[in-house]
C-alpha atoms as a PDB file:
ATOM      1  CA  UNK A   1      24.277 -15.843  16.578  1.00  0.00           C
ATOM      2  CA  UNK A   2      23.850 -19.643  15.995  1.00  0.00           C
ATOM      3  CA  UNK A   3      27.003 -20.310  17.535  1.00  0.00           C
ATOM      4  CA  UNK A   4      25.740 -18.070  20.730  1.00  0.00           C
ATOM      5  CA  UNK A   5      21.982 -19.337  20.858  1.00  0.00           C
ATOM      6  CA  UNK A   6      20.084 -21.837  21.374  1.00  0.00           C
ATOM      7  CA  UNK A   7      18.544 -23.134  18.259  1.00  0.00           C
ATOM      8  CA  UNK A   8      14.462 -21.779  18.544  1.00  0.00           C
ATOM      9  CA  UNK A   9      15.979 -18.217  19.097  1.00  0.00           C
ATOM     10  CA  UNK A  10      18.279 -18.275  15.789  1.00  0.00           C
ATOM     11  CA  UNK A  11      14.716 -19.894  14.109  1.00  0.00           C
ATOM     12  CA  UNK A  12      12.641 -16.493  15.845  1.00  0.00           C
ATOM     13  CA  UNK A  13      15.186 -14.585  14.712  1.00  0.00           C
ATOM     14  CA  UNK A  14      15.351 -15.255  11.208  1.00  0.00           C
ATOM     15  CA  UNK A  15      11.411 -15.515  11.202  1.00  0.00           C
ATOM     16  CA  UNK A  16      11.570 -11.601  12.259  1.00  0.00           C
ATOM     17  CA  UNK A  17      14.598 -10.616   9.719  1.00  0.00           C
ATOM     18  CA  UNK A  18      12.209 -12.082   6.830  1.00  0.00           C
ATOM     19  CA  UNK A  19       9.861  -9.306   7.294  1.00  0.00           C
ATOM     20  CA  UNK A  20      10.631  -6.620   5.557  1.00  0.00           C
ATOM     21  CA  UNK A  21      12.965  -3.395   6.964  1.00  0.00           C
ATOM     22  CA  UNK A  22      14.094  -6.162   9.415  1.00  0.00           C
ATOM     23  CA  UNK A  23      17.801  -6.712   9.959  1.00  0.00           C
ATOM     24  CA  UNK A  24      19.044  -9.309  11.570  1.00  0.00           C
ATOM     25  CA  UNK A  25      20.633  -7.243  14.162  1.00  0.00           C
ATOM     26  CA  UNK A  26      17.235  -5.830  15.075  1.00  0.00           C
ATOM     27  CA  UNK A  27      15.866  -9.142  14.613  1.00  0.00           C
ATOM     28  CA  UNK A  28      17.992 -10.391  17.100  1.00  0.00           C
ATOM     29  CA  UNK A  29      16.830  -7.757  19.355  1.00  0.00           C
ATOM     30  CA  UNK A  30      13.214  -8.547  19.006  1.00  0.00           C
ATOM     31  CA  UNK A  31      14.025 -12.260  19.494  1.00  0.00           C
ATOM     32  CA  UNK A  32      15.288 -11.582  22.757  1.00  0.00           C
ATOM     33  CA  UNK A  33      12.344  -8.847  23.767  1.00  0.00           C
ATOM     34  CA  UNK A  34      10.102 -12.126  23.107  1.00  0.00           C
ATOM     35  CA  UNK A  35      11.713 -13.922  25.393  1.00  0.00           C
ATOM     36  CA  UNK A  36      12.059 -11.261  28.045  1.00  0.00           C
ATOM     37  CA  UNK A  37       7.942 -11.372  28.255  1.00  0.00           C
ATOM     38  CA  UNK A  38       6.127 -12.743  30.830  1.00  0.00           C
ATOM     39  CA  UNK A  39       4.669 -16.290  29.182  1.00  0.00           C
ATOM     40  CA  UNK A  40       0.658 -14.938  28.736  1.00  0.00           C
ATOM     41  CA  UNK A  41       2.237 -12.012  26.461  1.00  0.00           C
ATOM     42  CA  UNK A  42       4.071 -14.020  24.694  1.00  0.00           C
ATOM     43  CA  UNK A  43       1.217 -16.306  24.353  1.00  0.00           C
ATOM     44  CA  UNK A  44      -1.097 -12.927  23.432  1.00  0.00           C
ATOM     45  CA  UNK A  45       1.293 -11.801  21.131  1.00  0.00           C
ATOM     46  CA  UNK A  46       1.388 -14.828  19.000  1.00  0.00           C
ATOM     47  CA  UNK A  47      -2.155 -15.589  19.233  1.00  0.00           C
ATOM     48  CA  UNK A  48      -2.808 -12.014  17.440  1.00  0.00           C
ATOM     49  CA  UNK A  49      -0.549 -13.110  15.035  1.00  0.00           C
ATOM     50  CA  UNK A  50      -2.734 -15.800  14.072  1.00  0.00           C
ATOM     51  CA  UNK A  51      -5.922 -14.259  14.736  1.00  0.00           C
ATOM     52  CA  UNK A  52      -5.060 -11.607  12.114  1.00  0.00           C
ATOM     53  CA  UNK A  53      -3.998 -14.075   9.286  1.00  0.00           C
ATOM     54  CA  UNK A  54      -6.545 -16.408   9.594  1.00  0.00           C
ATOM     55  CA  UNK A  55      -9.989 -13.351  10.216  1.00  0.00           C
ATOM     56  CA  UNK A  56      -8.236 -10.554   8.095  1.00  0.00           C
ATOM     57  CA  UNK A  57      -8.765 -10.922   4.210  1.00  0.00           C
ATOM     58  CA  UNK A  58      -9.392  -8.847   0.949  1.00  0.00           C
ATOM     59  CA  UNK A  59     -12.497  -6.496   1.010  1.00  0.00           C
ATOM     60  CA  UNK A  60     -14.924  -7.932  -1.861  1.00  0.00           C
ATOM     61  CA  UNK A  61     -15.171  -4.222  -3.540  1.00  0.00           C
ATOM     62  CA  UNK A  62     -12.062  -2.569  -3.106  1.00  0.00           C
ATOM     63  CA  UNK A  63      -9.658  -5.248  -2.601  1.00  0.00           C
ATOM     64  CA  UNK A  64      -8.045  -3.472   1.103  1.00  0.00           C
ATOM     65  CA  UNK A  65      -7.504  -5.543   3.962  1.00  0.00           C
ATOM     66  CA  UNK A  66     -10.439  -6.292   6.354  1.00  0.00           C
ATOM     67  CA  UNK A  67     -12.548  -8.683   8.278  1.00  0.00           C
ATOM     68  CA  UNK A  68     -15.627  -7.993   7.529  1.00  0.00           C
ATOM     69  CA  UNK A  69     -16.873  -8.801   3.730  1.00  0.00           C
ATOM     70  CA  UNK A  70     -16.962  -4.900   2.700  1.00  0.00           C
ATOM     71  CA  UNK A  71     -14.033  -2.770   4.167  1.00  0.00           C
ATOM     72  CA  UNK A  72     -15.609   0.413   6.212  1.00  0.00           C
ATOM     73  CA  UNK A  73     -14.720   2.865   3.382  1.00  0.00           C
ATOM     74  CA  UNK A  74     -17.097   0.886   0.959  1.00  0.00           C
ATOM     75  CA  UNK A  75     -19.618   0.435   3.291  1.00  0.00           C
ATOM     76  CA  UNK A  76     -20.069   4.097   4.113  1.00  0.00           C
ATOM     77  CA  UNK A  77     -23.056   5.388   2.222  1.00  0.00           C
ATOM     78  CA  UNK A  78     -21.364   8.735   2.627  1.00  0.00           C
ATOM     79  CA  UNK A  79     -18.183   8.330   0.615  1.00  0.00           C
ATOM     80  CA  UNK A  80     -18.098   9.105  -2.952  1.00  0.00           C
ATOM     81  CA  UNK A  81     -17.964   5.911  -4.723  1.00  0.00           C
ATOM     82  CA  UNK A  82     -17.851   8.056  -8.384  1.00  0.00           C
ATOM     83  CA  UNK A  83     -14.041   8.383  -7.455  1.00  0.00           C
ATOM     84  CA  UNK A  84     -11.557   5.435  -6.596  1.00  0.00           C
ATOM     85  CA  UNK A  85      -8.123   5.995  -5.428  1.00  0.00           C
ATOM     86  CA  UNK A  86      -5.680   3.488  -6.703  1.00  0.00           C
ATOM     87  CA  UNK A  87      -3.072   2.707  -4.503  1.00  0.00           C
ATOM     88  CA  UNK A  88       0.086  -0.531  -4.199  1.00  0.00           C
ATOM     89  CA  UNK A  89      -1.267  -1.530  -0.843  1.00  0.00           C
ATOM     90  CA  UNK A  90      -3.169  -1.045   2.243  1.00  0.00           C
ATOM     91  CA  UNK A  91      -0.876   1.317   3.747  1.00  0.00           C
ATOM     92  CA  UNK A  92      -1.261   3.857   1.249  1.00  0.00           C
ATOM     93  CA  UNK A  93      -4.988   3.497   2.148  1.00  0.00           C
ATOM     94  CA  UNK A  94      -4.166   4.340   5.884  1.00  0.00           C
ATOM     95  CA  UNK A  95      -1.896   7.333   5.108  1.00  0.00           C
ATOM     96  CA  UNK A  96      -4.769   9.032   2.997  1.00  0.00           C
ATOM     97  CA  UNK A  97      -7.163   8.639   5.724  1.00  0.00           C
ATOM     98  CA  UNK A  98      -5.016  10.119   7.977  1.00  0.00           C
ATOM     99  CA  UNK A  99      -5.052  13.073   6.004  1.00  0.00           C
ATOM    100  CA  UNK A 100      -9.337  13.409   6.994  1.00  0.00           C
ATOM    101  CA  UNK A 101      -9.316  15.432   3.188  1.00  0.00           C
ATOM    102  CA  UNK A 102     -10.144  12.547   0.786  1.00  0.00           C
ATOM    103  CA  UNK A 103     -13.540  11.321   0.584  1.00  0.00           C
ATOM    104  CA  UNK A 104     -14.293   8.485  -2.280  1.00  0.00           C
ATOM    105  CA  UNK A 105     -13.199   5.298  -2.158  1.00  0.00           C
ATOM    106  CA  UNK A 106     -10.415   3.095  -3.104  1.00  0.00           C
ATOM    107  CA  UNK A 107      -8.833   0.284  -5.007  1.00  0.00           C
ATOM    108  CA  UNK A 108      -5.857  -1.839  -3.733  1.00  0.00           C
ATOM    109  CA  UNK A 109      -3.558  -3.095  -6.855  1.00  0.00           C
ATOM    110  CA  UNK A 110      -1.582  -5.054  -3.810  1.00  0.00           C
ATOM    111  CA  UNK A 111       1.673  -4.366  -5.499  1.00  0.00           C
ATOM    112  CA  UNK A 112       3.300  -2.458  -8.688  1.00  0.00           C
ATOM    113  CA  UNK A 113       3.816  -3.899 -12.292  1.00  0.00           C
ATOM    114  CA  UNK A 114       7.791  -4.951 -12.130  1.00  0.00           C
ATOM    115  CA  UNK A 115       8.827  -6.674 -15.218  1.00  0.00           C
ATOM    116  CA  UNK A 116      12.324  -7.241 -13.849  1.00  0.00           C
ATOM    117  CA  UNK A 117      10.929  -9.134 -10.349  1.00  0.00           C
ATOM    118  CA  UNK A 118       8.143 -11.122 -12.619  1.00  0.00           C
ATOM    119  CA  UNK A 119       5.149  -9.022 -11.479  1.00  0.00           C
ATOM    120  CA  UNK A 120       2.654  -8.539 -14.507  1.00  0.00           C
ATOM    121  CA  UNK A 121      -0.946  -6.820 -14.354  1.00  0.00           C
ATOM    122  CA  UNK A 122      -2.070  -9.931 -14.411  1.00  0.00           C
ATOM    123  CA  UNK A 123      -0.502 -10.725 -10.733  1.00  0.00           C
ATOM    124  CA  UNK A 124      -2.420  -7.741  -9.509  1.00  0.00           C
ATOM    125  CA  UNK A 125      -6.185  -6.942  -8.410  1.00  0.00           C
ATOM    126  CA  UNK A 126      -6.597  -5.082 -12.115  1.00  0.00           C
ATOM    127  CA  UNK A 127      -9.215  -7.157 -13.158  1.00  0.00           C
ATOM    128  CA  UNK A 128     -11.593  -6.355 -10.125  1.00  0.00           C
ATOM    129  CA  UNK A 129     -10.969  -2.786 -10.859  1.00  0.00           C
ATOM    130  CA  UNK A 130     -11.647  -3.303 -14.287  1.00  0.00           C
ATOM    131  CA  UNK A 131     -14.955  -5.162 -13.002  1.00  0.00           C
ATOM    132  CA  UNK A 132     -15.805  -1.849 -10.783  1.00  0.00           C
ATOM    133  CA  UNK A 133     -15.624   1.252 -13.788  1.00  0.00           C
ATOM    134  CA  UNK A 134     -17.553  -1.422 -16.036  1.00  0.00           C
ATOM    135  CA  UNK A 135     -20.251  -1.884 -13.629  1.00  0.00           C
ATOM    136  CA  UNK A 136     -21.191   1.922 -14.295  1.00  0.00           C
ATOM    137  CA  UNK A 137     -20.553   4.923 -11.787  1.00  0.00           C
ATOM    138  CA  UNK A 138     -17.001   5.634 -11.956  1.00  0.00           C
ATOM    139  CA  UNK A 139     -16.048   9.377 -13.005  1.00  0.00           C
ATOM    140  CA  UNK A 140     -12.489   9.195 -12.087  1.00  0.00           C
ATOM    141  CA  UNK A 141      -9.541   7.377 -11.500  1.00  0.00           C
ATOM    142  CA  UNK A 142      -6.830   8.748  -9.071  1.00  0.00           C
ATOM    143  CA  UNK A 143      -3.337   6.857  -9.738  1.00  0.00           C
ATOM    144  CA  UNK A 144      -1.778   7.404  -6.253  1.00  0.00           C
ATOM    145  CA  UNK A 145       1.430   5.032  -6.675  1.00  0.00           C
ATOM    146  CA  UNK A 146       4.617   5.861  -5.621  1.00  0.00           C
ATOM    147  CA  UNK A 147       6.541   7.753  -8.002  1.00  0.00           C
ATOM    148  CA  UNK A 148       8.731   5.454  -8.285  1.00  0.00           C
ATOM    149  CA  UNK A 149      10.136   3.059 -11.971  1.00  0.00           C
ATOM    150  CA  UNK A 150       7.355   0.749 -10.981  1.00  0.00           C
ATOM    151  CA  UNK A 151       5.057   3.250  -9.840  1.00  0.00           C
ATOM    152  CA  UNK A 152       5.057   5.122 -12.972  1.00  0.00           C
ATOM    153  CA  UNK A 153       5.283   2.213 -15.038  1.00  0.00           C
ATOM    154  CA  UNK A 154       1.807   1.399 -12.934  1.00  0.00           C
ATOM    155  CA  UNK A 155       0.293   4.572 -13.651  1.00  0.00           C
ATOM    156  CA  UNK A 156       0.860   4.759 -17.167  1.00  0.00           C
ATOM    157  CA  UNK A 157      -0.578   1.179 -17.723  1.00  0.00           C
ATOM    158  CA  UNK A 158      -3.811   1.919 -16.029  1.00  0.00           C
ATOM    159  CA  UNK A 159      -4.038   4.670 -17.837  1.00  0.00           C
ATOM    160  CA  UNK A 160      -3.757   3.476 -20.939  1.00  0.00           C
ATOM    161  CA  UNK A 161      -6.130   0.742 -20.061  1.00  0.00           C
ATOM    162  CA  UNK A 162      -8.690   2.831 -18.731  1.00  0.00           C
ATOM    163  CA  UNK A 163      -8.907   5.977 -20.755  1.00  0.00           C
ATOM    164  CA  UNK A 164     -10.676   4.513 -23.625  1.00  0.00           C
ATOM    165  CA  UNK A 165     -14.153   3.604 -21.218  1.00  0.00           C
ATOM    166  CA  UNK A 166     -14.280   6.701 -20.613  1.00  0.00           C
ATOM    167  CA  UNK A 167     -13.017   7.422 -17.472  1.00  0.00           C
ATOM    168  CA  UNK A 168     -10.798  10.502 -16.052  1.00  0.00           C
ATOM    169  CA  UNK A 169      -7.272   9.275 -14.907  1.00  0.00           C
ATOM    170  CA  UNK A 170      -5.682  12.265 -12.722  1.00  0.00           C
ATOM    171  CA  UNK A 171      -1.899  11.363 -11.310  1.00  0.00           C
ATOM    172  CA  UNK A 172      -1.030  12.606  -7.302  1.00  0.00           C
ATOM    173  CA  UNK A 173       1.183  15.728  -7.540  1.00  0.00           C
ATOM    174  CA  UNK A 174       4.537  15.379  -6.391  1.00  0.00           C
ATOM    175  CA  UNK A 175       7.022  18.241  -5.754  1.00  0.00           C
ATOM    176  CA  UNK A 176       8.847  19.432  -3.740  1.00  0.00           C
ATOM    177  CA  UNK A 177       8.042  18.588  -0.012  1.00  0.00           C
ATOM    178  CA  UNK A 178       7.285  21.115   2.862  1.00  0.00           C
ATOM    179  CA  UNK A 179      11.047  22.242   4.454  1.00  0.00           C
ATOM    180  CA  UNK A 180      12.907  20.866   1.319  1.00  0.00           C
ATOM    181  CA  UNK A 181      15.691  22.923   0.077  1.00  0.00           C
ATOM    182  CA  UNK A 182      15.751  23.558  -3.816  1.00  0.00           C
ATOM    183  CA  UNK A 183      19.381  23.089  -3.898  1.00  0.00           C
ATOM    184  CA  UNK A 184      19.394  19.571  -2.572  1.00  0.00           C
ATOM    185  CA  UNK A 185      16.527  18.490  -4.613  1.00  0.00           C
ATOM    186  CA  UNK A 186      16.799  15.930  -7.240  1.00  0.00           C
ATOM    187  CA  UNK A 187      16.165  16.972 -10.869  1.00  0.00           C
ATOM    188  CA  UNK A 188      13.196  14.548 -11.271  1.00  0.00           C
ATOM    189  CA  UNK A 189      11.254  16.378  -7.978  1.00  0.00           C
ATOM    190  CA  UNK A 190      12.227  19.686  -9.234  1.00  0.00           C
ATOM    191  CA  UNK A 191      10.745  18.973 -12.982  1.00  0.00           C
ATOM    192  CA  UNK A 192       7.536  17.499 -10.927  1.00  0.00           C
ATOM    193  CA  UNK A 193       7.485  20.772  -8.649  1.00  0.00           C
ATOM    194  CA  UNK A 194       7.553  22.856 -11.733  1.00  0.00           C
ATOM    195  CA  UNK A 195       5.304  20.871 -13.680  1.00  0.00           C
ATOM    196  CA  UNK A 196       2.453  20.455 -11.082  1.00  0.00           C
ATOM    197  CA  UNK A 197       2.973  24.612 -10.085  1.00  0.00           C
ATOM    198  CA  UNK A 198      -0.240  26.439  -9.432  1.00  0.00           C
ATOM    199  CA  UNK A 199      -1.825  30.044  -9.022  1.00  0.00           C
ATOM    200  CA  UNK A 200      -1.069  31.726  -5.611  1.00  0.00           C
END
């Protein structure tokens, strides 16, 4: 592309393929969409940019992303703050919601414990959620991280950590998903689907 393009749209473009799931194929693509916009969308789009970075921080309780100083889950009077959901990041918050089943509140780690990319519990919002179940209140403790290496590796840590104040730590299920076929399932879903079976 930079022998193609002028030199702002190779810098766009590489600003785009650093976010993550971007190519630089599709980055290219969205280079060229910004310049296809009429100049006051252009102008809108990157002033919500900025207006998102600079008004959108951490909620003081739970540690998900918001603009006020207490996210709208904590706030509500109406959620059951006796049960946090721990999740990696604010997405996972999102997806829950979306569900309309789950009604305490949450805690955002804002990433996984990863020895091998240098992320220690220490890098993560632990200690606030440490601060929370000490403050009194907290029945249980719902790990919902991906069950992935790091996920686990997550789980098991806060676990550990946790069980001794006192505290129930329940994992997510995970099995097998609806429409999967048994015969293309991997053998760590299948031992999950087994282990995590229940009473029809």
């Amino acid at each position: 592309m930079e022998q193609f393009s002028a030199l702002p749209l190779v810098v766009l473009s590489e600003q785009f393929a650093a976010l993550p799931g971007i190519g630089m194929k599709t980055a290219q693509r969205l280079a060229y969409a910004v310049m296809e916009m009429p100049t006051e969308q252009a102008e809108a789009f990157a002033a919500a940019i900025l207006n998102a970075r600079n008004t959108v921080h951490e909620c003081s309780k739970c540690c998900n992303l918001t603009e006020q100083t207490v996210c709208s889950v904590c706030a509500n009077v109406k959620r059951d703050a006796s049960t946090i959901c721990v999740v990696e990041g604010p997405k996972d918050v999102t997806a829950i919601e979306r569900v309309g089943e789950y009604h305490g509140v949450y805690h955002v780690l804002h990433g996984l414990i990863s020895p091998l990319d240098g992320v220690s519990p220490e890098q993560l919002r632990v200690d606030a959620l440490l601060a929370r179940v000490r403050s009194g209140g907290v029945k249980e403790l719902i790990m919902a991280t991906n069950p992935s290496v790091e996920g686990e590796a997550t789980a098991m840590y806060l676990s550990r950590l946790f069980k001794p104040l006192d505290v129930k730590v329940t994992r997510l299920a995970f099995g097998l998903p609806v429409g999967g076929v048994i015969e293309y399932t991997d053998e760590v879903t299948l031992f999950r689907a087994l282990s995590n079976r229940s009473e029809m």
